[in-house]
C-alpha atoms as a PDB file:
ATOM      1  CA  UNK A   1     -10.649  -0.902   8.320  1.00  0.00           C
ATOM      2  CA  UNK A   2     -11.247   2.374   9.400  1.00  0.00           C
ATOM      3  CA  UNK A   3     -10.471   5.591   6.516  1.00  0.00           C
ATOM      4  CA  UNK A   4      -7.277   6.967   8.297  1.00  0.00           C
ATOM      5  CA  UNK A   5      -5.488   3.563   8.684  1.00  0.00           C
ATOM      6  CA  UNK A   6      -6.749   2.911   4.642  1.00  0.00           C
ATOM      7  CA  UNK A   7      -5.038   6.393   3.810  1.00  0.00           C
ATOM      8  CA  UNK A   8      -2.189   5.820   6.276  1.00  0.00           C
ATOM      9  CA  UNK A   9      -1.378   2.519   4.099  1.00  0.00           C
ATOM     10  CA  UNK A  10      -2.349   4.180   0.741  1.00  0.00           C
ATOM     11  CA  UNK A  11       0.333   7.052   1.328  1.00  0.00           C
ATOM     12  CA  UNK A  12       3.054   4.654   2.616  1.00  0.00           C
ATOM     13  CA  UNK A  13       2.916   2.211  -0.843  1.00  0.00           C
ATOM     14  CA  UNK A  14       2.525   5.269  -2.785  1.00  0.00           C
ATOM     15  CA  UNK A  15       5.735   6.511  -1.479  1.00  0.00           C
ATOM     16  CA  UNK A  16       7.235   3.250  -2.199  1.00  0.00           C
ATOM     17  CA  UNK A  17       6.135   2.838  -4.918  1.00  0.00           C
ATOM     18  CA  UNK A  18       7.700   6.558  -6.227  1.00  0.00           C
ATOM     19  CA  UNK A  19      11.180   5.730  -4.403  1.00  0.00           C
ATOM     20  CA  UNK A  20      11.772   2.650  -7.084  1.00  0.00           C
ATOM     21  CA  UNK A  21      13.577   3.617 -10.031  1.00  0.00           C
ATOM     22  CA  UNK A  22      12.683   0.592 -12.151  1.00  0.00           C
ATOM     23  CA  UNK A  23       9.292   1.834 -11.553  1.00  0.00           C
ATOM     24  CA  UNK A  24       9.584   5.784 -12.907  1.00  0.00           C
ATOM     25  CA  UNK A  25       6.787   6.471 -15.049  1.00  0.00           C
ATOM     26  CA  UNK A  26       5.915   9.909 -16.193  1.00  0.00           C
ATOM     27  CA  UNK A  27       2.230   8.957 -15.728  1.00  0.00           C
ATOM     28  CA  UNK A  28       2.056   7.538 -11.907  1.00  0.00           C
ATOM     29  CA  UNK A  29       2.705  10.033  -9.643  1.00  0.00           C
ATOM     30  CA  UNK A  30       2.640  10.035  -5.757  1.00  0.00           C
ATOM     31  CA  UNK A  31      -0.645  11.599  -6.074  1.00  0.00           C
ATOM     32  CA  UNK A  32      -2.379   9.459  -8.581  1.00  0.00           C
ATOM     33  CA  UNK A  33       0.043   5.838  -6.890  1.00  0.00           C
ATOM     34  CA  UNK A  34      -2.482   7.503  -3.705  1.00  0.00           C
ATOM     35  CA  UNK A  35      -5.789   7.640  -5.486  1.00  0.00           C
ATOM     36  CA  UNK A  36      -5.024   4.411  -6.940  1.00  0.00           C
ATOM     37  CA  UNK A  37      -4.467   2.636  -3.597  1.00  0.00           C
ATOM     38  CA  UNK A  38      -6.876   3.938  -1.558  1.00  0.00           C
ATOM     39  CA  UNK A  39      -9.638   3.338  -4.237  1.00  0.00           C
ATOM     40  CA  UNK A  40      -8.433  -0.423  -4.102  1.00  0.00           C
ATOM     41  CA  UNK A  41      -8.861  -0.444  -0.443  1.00  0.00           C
ATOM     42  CA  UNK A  42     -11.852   1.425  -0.676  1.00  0.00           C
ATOM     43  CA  UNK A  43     -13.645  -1.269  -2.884  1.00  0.00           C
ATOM     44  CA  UNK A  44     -11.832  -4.039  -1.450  1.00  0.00           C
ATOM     45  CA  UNK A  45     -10.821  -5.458  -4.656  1.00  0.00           C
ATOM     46  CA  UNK A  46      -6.917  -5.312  -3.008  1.00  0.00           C
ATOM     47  CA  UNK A  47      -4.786  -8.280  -5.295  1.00  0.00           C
ATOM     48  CA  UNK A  48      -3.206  -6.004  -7.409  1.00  0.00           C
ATOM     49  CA  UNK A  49      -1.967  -4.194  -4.473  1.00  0.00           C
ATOM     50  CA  UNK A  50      -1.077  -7.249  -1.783  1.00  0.00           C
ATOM     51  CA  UNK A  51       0.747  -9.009  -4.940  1.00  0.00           C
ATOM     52  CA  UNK A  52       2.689  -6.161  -5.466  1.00  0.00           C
ATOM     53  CA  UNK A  53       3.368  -5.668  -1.706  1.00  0.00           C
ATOM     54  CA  UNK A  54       3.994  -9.026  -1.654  1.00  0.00           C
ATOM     55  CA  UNK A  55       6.753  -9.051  -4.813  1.00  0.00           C
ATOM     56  CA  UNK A  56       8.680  -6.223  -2.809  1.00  0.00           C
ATOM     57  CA  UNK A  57       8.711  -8.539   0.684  1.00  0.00           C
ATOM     58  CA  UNK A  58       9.979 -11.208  -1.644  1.00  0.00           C
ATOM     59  CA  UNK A  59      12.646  -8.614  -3.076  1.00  0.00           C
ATOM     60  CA  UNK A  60      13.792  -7.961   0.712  1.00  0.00           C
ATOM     61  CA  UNK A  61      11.839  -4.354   1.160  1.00  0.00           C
ATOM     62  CA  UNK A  62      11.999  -3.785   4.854  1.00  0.00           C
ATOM     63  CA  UNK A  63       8.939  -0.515   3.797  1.00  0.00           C
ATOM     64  CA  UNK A  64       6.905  -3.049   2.272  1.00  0.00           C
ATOM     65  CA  UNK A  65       7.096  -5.218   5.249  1.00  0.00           C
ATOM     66  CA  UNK A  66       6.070  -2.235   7.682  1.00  0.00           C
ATOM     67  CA  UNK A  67       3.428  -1.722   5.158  1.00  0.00           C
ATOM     68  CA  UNK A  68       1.721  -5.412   5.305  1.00  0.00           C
ATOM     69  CA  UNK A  69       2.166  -5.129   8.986  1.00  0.00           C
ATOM     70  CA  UNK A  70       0.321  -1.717   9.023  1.00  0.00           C
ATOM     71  CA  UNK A  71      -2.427  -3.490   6.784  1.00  0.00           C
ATOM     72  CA  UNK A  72      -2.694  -7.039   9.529  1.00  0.00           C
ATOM     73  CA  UNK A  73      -2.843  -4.483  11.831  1.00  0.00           C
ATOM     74  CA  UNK A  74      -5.990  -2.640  10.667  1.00  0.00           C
ATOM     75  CA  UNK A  75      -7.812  -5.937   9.811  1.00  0.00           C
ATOM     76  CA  UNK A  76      -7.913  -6.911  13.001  1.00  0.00           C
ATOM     77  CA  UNK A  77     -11.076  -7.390  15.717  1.00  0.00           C
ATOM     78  CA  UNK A  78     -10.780  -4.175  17.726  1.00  0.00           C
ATOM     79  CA  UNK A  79     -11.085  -5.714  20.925  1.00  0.00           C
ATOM     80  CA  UNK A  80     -11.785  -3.648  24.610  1.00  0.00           C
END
């Protein structure tokens, strides 16, 4: 996965992650939500973050649907 698409993704869940009241903490803002992703993609070590994803496609999030689709998407084979 190249950096842009892993930032692309980052920013997108970070956003939807903000946009959910339940989920209001003083601590977690967009910014940090950001750092947080992208370090997971970074490193690879992604559960925490697909489970999540995966709890909001369960909830009936059309964003976090775009979002997994964004992510099959970049973990594909380019091929020419």
């Amino acid at each position: 996965m190249k950096r842009a698409q892993m930032e692309a993704i980052a920013a997108r869940a970070a956003r939807l992650a903000v946009s959910n009241p339940d989920a209001v903490d003083g601590y977690m803002t967009e910014q940090r939500y950001y750092e947080e992703y992208l370090d997971q993609l970074r490193t690879g070590d992604t559960l925490c973050l697909r489970s999540w994803i995966g709890q909001e496609i369960e909830a009936g999030c059309r964003e976090a649907v775009e979002i997994m689709k964004m992510w099959i998407r970049a973990e594909l084979p380019v091929t020419a």
